[in-house]
PDB file of N, CA and C in Angstrom:
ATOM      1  N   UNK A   1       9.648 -19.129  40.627  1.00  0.00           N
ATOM      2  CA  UNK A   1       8.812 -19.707  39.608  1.00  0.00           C
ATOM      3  C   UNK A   1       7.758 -18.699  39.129  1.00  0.00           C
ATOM      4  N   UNK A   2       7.145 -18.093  39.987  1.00  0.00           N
ATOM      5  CA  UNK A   2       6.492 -16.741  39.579  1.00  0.00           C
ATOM      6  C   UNK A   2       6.935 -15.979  39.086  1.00  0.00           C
ATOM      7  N   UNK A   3       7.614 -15.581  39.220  1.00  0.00           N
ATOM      8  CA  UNK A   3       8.718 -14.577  38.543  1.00  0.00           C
ATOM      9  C   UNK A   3       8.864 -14.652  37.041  1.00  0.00           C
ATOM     10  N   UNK A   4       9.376 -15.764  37.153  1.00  0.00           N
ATOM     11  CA  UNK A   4       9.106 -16.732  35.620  1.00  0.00           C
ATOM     12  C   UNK A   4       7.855 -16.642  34.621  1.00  0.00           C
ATOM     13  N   UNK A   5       6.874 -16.989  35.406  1.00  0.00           N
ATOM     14  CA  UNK A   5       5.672 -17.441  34.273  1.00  0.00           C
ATOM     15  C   UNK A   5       5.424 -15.589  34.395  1.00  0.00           C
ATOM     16  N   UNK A   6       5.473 -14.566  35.307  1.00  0.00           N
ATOM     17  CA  UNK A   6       5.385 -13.180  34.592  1.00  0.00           C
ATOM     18  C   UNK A   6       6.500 -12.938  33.389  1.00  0.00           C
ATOM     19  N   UNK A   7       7.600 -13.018  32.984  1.00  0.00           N
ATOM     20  CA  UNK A   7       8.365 -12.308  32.202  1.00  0.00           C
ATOM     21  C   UNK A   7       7.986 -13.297  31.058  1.00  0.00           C
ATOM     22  N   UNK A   8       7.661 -14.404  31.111  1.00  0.00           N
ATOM     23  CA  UNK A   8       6.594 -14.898  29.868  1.00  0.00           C
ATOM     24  C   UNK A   8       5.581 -14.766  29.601  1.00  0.00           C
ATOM     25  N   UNK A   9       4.702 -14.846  30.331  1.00  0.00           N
ATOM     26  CA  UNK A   9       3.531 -13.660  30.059  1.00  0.00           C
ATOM     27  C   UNK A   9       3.997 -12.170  29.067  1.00  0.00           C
ATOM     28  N   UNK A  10       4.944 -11.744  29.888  1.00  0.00           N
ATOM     29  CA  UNK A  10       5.112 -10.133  29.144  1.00  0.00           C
ATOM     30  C   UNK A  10       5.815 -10.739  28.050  1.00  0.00           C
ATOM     31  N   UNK A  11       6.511 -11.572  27.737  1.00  0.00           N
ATOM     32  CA  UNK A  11       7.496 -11.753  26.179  1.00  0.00           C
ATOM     33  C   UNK A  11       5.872 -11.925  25.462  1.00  0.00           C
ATOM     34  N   UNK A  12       5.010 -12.898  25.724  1.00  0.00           N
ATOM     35  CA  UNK A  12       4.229 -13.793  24.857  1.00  0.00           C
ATOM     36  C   UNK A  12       2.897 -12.144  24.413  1.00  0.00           C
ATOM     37  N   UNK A  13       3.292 -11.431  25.083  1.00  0.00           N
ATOM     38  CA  UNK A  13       2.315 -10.125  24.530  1.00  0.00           C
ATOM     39  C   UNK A  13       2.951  -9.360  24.196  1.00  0.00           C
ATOM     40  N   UNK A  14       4.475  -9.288  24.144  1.00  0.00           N
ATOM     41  CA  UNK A  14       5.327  -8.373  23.151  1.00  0.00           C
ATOM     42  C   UNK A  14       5.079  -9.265  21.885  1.00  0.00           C
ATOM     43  N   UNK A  15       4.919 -10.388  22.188  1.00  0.00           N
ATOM     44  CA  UNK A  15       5.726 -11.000  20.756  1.00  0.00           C
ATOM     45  C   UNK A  15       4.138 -10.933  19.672  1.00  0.00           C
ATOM     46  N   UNK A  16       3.036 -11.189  20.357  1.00  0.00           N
ATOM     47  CA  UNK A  16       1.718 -10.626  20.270  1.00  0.00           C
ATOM     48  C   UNK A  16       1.450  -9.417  19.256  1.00  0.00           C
ATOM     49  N   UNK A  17       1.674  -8.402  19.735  1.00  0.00           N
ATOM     50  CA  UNK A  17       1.699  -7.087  19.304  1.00  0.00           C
ATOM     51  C   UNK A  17       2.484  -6.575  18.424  1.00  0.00           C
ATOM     52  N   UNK A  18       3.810  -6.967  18.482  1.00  0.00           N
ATOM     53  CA  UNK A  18       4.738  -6.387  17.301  1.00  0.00           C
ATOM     54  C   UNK A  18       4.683  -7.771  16.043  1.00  0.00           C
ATOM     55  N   UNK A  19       3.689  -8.519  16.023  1.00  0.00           N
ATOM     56  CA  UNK A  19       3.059  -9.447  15.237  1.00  0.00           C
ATOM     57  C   UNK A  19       1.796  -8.455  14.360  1.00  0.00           C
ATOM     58  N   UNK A  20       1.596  -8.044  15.203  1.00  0.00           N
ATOM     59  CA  UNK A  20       0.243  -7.088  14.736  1.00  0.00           C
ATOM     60  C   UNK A  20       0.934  -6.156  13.594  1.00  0.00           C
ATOM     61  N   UNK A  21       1.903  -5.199  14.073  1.00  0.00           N
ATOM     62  CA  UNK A  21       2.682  -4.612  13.682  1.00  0.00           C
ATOM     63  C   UNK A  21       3.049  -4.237  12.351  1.00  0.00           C
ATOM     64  N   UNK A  22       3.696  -5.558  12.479  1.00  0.00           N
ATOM     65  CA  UNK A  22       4.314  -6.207  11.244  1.00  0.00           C
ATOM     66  C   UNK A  22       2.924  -6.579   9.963  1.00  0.00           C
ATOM     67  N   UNK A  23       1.823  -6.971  10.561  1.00  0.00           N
ATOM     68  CA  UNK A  23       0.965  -7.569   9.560  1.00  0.00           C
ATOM     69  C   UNK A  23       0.137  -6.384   8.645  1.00  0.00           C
ATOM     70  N   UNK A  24       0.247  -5.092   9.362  1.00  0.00           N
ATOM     71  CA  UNK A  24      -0.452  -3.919   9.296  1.00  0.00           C
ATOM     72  C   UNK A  24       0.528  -3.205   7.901  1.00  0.00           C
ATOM     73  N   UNK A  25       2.189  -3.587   8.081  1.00  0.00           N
ATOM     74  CA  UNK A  25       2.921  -3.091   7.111  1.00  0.00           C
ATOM     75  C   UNK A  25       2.713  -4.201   5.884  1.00  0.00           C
ATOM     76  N   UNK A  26       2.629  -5.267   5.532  1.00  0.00           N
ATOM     77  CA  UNK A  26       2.404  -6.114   5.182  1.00  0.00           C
ATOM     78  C   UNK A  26       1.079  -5.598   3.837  1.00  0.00           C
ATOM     79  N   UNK A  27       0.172  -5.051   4.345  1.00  0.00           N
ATOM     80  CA  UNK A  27      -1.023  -4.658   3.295  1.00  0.00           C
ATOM     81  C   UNK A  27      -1.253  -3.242   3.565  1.00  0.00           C
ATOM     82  N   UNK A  28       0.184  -2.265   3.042  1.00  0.00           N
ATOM     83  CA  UNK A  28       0.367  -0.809   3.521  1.00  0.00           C
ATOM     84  C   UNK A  28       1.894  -0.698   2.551  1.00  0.00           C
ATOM     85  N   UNK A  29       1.407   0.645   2.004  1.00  0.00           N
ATOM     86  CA  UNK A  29       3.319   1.382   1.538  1.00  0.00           C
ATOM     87  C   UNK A  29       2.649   2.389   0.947  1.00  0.00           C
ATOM     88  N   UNK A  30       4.071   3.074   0.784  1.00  0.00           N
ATOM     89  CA  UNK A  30       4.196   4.193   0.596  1.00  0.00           C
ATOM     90  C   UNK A  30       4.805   4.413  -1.238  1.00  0.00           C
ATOM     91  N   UNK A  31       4.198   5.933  -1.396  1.00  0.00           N
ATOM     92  CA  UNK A  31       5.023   5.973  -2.825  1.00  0.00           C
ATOM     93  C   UNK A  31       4.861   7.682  -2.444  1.00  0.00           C
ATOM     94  N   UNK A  32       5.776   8.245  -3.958  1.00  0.00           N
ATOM     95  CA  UNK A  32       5.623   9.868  -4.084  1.00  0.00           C
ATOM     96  C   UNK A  32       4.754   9.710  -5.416  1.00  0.00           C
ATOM     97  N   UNK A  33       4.183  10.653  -5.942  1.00  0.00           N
ATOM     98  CA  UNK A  33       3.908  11.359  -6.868  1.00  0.00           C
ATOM     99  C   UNK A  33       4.415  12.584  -7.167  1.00  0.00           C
ATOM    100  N   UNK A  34       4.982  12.742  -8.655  1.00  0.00           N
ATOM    101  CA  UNK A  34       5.960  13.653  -8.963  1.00  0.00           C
ATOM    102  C   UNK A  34       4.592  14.416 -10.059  1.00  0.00           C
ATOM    103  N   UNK A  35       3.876  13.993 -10.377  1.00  0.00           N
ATOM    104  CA  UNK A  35       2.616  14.879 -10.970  1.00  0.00           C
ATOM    105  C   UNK A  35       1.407  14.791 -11.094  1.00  0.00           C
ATOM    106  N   UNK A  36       0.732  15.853 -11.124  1.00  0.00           N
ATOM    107  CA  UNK A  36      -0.680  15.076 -11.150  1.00  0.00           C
ATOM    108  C   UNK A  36      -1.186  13.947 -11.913  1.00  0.00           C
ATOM    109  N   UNK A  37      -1.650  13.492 -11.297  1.00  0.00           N
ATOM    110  CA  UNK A  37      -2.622  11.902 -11.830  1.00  0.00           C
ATOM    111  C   UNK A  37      -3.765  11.854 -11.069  1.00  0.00           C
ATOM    112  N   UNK A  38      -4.670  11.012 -12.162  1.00  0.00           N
ATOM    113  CA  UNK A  38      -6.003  10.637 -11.436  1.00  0.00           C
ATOM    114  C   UNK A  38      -5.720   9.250 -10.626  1.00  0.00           C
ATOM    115  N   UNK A  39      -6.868   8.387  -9.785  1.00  0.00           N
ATOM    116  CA  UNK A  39      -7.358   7.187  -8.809  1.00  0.00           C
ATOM    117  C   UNK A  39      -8.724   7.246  -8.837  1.00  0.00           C
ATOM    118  N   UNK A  40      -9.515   6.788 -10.078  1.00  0.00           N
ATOM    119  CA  UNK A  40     -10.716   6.407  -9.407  1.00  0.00           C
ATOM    120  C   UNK A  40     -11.304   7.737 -10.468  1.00  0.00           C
ATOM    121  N   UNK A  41     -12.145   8.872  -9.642  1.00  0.00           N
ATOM    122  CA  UNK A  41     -12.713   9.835  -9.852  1.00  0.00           C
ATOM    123  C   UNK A  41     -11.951  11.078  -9.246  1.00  0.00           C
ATOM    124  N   UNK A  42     -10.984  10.778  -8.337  1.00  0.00           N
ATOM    125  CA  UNK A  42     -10.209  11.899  -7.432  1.00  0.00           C
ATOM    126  C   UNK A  42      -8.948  12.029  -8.560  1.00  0.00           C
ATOM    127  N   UNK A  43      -8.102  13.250  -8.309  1.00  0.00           N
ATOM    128  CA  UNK A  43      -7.168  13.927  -8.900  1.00  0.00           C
ATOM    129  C   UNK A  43      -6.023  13.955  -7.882  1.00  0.00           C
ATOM    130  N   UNK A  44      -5.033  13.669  -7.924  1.00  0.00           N
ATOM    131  CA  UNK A  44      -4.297  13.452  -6.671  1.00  0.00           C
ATOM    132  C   UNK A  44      -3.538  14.790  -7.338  1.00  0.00           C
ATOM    133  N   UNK A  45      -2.560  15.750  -6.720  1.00  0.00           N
ATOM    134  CA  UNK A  45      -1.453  15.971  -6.507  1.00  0.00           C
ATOM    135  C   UNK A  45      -0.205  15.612  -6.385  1.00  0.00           C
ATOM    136  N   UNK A  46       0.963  16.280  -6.838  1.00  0.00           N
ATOM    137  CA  UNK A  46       2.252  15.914  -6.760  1.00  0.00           C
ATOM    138  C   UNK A  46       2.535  15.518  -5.162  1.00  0.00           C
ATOM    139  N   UNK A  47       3.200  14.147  -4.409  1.00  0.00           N
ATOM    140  CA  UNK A  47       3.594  14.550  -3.299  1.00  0.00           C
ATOM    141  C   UNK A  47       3.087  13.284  -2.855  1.00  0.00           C
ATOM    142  N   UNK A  48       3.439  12.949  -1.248  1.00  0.00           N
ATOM    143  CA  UNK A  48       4.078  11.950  -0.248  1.00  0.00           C
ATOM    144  C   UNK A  48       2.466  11.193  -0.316  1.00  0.00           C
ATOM    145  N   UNK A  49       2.108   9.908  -0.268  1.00  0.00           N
ATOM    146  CA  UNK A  49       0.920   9.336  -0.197  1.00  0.00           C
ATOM    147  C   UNK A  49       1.562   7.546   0.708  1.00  0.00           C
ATOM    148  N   UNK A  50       0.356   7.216   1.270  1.00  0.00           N
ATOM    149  CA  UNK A  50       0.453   6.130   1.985  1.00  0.00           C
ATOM    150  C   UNK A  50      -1.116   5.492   1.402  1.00  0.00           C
ATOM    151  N   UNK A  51      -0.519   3.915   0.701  1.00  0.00           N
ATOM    152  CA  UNK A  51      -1.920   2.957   0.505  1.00  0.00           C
ATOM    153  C   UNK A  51      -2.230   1.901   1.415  1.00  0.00           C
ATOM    154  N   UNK A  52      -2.783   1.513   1.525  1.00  0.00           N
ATOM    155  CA  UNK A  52      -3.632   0.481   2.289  1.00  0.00           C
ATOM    156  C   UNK A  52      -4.694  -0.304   1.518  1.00  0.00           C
ATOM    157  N   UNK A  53      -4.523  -1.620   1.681  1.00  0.00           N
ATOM    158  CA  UNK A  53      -5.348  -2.259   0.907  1.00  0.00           C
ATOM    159  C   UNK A  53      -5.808  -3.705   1.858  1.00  0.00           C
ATOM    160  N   UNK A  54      -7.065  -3.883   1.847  1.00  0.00           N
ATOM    161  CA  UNK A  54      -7.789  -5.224   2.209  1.00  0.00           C
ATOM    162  C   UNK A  54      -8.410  -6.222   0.557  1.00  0.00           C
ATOM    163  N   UNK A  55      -8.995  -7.501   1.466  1.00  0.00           N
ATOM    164  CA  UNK A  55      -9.893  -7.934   0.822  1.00  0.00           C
ATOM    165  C   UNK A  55      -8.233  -8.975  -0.119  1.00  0.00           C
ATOM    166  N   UNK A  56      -9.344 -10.087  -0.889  1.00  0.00           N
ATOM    167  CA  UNK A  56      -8.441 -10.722  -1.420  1.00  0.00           C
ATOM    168  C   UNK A  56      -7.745 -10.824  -2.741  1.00  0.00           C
ATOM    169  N   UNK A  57      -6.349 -10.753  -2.821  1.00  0.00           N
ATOM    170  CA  UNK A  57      -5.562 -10.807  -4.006  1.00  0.00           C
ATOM    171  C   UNK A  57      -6.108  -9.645  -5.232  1.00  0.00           C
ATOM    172  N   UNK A  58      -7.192 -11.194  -5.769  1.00  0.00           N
ATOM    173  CA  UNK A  58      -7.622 -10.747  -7.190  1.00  0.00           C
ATOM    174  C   UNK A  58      -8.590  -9.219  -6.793  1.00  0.00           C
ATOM    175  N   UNK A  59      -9.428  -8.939  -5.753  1.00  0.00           N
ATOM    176  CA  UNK A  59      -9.769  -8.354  -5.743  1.00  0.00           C
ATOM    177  C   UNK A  59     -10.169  -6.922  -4.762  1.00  0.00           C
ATOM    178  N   UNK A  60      -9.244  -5.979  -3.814  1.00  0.00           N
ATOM    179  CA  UNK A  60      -8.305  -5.222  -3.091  1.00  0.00           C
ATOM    180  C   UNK A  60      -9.397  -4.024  -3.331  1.00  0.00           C
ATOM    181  N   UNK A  61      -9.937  -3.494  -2.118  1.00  0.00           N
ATOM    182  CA  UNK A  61     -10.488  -1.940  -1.965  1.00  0.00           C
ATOM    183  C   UNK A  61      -8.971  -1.335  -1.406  1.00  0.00           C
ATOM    184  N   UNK A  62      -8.179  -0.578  -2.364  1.00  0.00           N
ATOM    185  CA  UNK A  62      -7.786   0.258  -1.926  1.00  0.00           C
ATOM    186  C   UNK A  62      -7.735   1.572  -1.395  1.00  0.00           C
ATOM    187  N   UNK A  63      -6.968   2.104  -0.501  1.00  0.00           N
ATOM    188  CA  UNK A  63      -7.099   3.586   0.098  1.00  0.00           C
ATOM    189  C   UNK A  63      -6.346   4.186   0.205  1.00  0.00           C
ATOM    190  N   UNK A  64      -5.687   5.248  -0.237  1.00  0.00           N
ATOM    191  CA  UNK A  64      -4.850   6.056  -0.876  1.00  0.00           C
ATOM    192  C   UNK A  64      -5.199   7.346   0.684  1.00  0.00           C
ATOM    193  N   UNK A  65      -3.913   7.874   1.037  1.00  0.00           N
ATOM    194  CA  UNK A  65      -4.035   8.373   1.967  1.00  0.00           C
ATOM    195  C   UNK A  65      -2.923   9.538   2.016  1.00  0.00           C
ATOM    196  N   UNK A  66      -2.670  10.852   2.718  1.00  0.00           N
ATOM    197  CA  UNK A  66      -2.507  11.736   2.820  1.00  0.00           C
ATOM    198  C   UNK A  66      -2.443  12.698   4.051  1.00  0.00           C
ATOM    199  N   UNK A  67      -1.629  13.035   4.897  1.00  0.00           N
ATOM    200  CA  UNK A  67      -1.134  13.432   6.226  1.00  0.00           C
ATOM    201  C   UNK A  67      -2.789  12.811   7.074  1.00  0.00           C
ATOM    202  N   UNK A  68      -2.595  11.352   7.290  1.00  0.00           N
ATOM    203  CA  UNK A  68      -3.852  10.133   7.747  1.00  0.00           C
ATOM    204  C   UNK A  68      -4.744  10.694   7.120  1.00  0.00           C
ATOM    205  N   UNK A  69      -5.049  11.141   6.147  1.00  0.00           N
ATOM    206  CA  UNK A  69      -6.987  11.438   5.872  1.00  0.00           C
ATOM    207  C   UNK A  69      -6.783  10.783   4.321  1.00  0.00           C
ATOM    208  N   UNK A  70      -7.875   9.567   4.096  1.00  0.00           N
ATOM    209  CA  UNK A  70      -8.399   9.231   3.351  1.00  0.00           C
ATOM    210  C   UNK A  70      -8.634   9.891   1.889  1.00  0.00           C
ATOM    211  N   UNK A  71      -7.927  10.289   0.852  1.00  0.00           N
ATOM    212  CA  UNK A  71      -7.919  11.281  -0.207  1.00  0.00           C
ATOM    213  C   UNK A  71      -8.741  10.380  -1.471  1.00  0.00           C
ATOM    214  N   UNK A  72      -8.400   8.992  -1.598  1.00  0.00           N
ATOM    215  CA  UNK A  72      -8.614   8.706  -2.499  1.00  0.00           C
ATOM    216  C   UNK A  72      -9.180   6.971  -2.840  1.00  0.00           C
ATOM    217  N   UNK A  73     -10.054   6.046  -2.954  1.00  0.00           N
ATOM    218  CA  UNK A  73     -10.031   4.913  -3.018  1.00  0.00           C
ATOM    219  C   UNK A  73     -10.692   4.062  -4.272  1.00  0.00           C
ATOM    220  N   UNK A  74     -10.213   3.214  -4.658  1.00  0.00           N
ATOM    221  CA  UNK A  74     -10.268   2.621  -5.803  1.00  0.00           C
ATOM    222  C   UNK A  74     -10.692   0.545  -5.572  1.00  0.00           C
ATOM    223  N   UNK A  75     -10.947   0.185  -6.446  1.00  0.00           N
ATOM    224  CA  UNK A  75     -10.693  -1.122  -6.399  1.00  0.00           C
ATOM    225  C   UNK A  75      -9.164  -1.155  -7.336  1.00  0.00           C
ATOM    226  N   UNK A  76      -8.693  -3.005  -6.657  1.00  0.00           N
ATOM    227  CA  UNK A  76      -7.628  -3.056  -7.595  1.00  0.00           C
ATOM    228  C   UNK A  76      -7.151  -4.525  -7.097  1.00  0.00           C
ATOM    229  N   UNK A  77      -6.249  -5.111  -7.617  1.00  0.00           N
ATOM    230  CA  UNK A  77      -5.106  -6.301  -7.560  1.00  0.00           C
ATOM    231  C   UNK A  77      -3.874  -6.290  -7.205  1.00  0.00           C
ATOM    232  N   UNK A  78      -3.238  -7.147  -6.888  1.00  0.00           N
ATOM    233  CA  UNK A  78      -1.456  -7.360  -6.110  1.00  0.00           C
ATOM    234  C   UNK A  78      -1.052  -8.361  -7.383  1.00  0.00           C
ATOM    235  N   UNK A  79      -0.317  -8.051  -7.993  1.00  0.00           N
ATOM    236  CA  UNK A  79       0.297  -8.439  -9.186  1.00  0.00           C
ATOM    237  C   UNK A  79       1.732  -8.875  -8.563  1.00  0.00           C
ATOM    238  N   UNK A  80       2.289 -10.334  -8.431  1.00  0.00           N
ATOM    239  CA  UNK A  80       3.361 -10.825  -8.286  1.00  0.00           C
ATOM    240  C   UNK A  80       4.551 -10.166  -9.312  1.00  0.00           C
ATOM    241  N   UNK A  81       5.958  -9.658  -8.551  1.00  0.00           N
ATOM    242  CA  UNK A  81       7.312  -9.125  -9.531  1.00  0.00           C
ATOM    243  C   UNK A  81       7.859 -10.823  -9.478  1.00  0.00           C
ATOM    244  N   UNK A  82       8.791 -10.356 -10.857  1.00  0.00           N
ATOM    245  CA  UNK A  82       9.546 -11.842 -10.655  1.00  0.00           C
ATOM    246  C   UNK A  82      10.867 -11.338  -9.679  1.00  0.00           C
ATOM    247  N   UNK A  83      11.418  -9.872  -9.273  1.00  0.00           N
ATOM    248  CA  UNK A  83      11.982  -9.551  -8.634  1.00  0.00           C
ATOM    249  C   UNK A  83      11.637  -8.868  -7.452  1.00  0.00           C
ATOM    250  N   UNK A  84      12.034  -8.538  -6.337  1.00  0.00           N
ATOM    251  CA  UNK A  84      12.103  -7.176  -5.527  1.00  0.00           C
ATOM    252  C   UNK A  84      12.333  -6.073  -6.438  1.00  0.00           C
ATOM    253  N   UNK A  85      11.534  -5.246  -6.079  1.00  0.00           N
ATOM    254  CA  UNK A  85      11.359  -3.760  -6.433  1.00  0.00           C
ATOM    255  C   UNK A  85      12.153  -3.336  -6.194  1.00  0.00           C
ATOM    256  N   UNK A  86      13.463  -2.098  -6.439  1.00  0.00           N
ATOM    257  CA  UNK A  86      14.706  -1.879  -6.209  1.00  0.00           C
ATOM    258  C   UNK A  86      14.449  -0.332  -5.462  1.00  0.00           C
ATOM    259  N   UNK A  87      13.191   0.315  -6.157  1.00  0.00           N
ATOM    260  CA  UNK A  87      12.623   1.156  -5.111  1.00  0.00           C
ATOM    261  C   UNK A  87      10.962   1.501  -5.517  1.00  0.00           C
ATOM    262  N   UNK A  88      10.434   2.315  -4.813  1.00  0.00           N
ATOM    263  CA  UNK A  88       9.080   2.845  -5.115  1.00  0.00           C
ATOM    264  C   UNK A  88       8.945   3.446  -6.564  1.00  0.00           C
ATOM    265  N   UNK A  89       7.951   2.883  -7.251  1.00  0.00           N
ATOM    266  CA  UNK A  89       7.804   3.224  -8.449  1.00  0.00           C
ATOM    267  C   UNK A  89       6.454   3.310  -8.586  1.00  0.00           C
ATOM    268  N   UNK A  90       5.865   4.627  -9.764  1.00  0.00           N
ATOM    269  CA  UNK A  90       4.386   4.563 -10.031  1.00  0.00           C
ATOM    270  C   UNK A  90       4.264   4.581 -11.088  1.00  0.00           C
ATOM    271  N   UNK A  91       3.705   3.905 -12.253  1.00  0.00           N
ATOM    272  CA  UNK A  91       3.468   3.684 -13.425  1.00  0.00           C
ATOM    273  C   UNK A  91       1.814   4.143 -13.746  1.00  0.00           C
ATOM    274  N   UNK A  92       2.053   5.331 -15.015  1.00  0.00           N
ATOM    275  CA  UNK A  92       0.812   6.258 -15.395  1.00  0.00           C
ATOM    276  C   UNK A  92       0.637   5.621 -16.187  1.00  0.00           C
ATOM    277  N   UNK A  93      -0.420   5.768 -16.731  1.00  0.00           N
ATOM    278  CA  UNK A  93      -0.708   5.714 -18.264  1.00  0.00           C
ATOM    279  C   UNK A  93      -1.412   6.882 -18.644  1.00  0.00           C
ATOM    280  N   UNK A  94      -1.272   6.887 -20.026  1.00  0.00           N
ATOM    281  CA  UNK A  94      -1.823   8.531 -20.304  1.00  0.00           C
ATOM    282  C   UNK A  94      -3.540   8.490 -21.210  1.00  0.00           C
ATOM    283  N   UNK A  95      -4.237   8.968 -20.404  1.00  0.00           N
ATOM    284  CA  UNK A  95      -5.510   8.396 -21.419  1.00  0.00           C
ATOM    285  C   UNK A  95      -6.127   9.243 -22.697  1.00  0.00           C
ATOM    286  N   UNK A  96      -7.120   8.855 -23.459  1.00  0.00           N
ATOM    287  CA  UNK A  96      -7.214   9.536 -24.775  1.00  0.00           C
ATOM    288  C   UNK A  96      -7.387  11.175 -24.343  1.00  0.00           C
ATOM    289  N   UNK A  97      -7.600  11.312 -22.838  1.00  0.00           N
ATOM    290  CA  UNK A  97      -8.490  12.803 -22.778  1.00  0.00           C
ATOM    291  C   UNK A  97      -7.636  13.586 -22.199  1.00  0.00           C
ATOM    292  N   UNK A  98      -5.838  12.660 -22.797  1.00  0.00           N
ATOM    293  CA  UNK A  98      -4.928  13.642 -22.011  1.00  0.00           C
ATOM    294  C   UNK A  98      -4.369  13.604 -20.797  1.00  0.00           C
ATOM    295  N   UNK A  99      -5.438  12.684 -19.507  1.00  0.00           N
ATOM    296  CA  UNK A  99      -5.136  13.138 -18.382  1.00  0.00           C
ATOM    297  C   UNK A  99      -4.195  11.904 -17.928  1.00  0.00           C
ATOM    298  N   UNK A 100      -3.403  11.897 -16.998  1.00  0.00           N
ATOM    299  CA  UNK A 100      -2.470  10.514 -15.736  1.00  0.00           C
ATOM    300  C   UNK A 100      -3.432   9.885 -15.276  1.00  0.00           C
ATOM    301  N   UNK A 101      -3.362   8.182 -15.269  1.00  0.00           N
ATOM    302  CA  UNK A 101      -3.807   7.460 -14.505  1.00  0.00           C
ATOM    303  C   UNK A 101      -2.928   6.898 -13.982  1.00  0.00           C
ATOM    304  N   UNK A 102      -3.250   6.458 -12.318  1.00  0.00           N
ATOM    305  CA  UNK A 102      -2.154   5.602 -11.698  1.00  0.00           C
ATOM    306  C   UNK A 102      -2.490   4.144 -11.826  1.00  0.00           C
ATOM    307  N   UNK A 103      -1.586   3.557 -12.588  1.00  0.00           N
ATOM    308  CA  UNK A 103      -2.085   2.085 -13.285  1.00  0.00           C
ATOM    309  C   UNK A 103      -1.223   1.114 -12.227  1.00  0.00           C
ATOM    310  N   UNK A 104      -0.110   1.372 -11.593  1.00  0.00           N
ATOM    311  CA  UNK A 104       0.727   0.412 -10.925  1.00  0.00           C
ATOM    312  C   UNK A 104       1.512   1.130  -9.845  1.00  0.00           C
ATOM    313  N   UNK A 105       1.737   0.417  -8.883  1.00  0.00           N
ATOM    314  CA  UNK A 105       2.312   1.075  -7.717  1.00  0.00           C
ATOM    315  C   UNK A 105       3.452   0.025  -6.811  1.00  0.00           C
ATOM    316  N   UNK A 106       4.839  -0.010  -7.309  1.00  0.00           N
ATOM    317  CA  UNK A 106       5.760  -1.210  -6.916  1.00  0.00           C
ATOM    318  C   UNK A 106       6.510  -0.631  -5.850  1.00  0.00           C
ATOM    319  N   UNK A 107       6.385  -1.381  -4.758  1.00  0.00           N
ATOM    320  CA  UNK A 107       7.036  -1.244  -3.444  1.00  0.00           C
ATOM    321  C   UNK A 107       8.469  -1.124  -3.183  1.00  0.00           C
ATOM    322  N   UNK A 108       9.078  -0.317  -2.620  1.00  0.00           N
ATOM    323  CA  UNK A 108      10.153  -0.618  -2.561  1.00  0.00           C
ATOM    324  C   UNK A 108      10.725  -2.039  -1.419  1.00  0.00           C
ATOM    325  N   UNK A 109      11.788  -2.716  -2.181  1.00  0.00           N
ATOM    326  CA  UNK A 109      12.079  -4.528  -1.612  1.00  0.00           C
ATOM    327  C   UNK A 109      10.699  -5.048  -1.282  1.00  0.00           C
ATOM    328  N   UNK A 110       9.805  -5.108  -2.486  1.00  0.00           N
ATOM    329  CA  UNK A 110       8.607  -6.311  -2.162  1.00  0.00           C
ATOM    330  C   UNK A 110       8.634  -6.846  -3.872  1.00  0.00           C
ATOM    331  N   UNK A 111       7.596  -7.957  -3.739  1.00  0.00           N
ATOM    332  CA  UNK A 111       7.286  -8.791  -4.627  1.00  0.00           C
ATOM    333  C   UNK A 111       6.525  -8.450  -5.157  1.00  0.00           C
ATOM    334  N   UNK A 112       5.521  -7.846  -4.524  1.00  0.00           N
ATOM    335  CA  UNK A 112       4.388  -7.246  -4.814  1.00  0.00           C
ATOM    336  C   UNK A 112       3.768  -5.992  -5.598  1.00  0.00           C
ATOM    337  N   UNK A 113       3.355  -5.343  -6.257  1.00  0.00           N
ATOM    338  CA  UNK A 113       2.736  -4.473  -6.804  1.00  0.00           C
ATOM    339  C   UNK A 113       1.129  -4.079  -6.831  1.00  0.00           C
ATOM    340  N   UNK A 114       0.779  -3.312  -6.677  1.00  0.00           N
ATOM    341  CA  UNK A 114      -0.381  -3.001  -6.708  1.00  0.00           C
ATOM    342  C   UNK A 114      -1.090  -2.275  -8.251  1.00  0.00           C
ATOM    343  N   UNK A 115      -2.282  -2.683  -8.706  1.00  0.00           N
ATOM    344  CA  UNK A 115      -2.541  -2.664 -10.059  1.00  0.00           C
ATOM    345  C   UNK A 115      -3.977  -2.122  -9.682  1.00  0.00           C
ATOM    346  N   UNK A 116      -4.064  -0.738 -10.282  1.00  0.00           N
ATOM    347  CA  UNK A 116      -5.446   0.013 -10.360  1.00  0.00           C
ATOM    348  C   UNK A 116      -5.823   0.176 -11.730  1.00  0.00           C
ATOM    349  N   UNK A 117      -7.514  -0.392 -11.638  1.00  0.00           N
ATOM    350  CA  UNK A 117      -7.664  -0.530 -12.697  1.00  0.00           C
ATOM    351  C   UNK A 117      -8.061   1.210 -13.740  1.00  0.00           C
ATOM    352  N   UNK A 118      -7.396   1.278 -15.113  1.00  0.00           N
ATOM    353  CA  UNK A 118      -7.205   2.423 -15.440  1.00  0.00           C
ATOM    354  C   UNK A 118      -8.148   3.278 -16.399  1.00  0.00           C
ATOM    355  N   UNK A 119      -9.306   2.054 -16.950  1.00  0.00           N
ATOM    356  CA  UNK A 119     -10.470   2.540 -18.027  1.00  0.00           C
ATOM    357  C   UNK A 119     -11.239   3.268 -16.973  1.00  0.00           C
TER     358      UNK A 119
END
């Protein structure tokens, strides 16, 4: 019977933790950048980035990230797809002064999108 209530114990803190896990990917993804664009006041570079975002729905401090160090953060929104994303996509817009803004950021297989605001 001891025996017992240990290997439930250990399931009920696996099942615990890779709960955590999971919730951490949940408000987190990844995209590339294929050219420079701005976020905010920062200038990103072409190349591999990881976001992270808190806070609710309408209104998301995001954090834009780079071999783990913090490069870039913005406010922004999670804009519902009527589909899954088929892969990672970043949508610029080009502003009067010439330069890339990163206006949208769609996950690959989520619902979700992320929307930085671009004025």
């Amino acid at each position: 019977m001891r025996l017992i209530k240990y290997f439930a114990s250990i399931a009920v803190v696996a099942l615990v933790l890779s709960l955590g896990a999971f919730a951490k990917d949940k408000d987190s993804g990844n995209f590339d950048l294929t050219q420079t664009a701005r976020v905010g006041s920062t200038t990103l570079q072409p190349g591999h980035y990881k976001v992270e975002w808190t806070g609710p729905n309408n209104a998301l401090q995001i954090s834009i990230m780079k071999y783990g160090k913090t490069v870039a953060t913005a406010q922004g929104k999670l804009k519902e797809l009527p589909t899954k994303a088929e892969n990672d996509e970043v949508t610029l817009r080009t502003m009067k002064n010439h330069t890339e803004r990163v206006e949208e950021i769609d996950f690959n297989n989520r619902t979700e999108a992320l929307v930085l605001p671009t004025a």
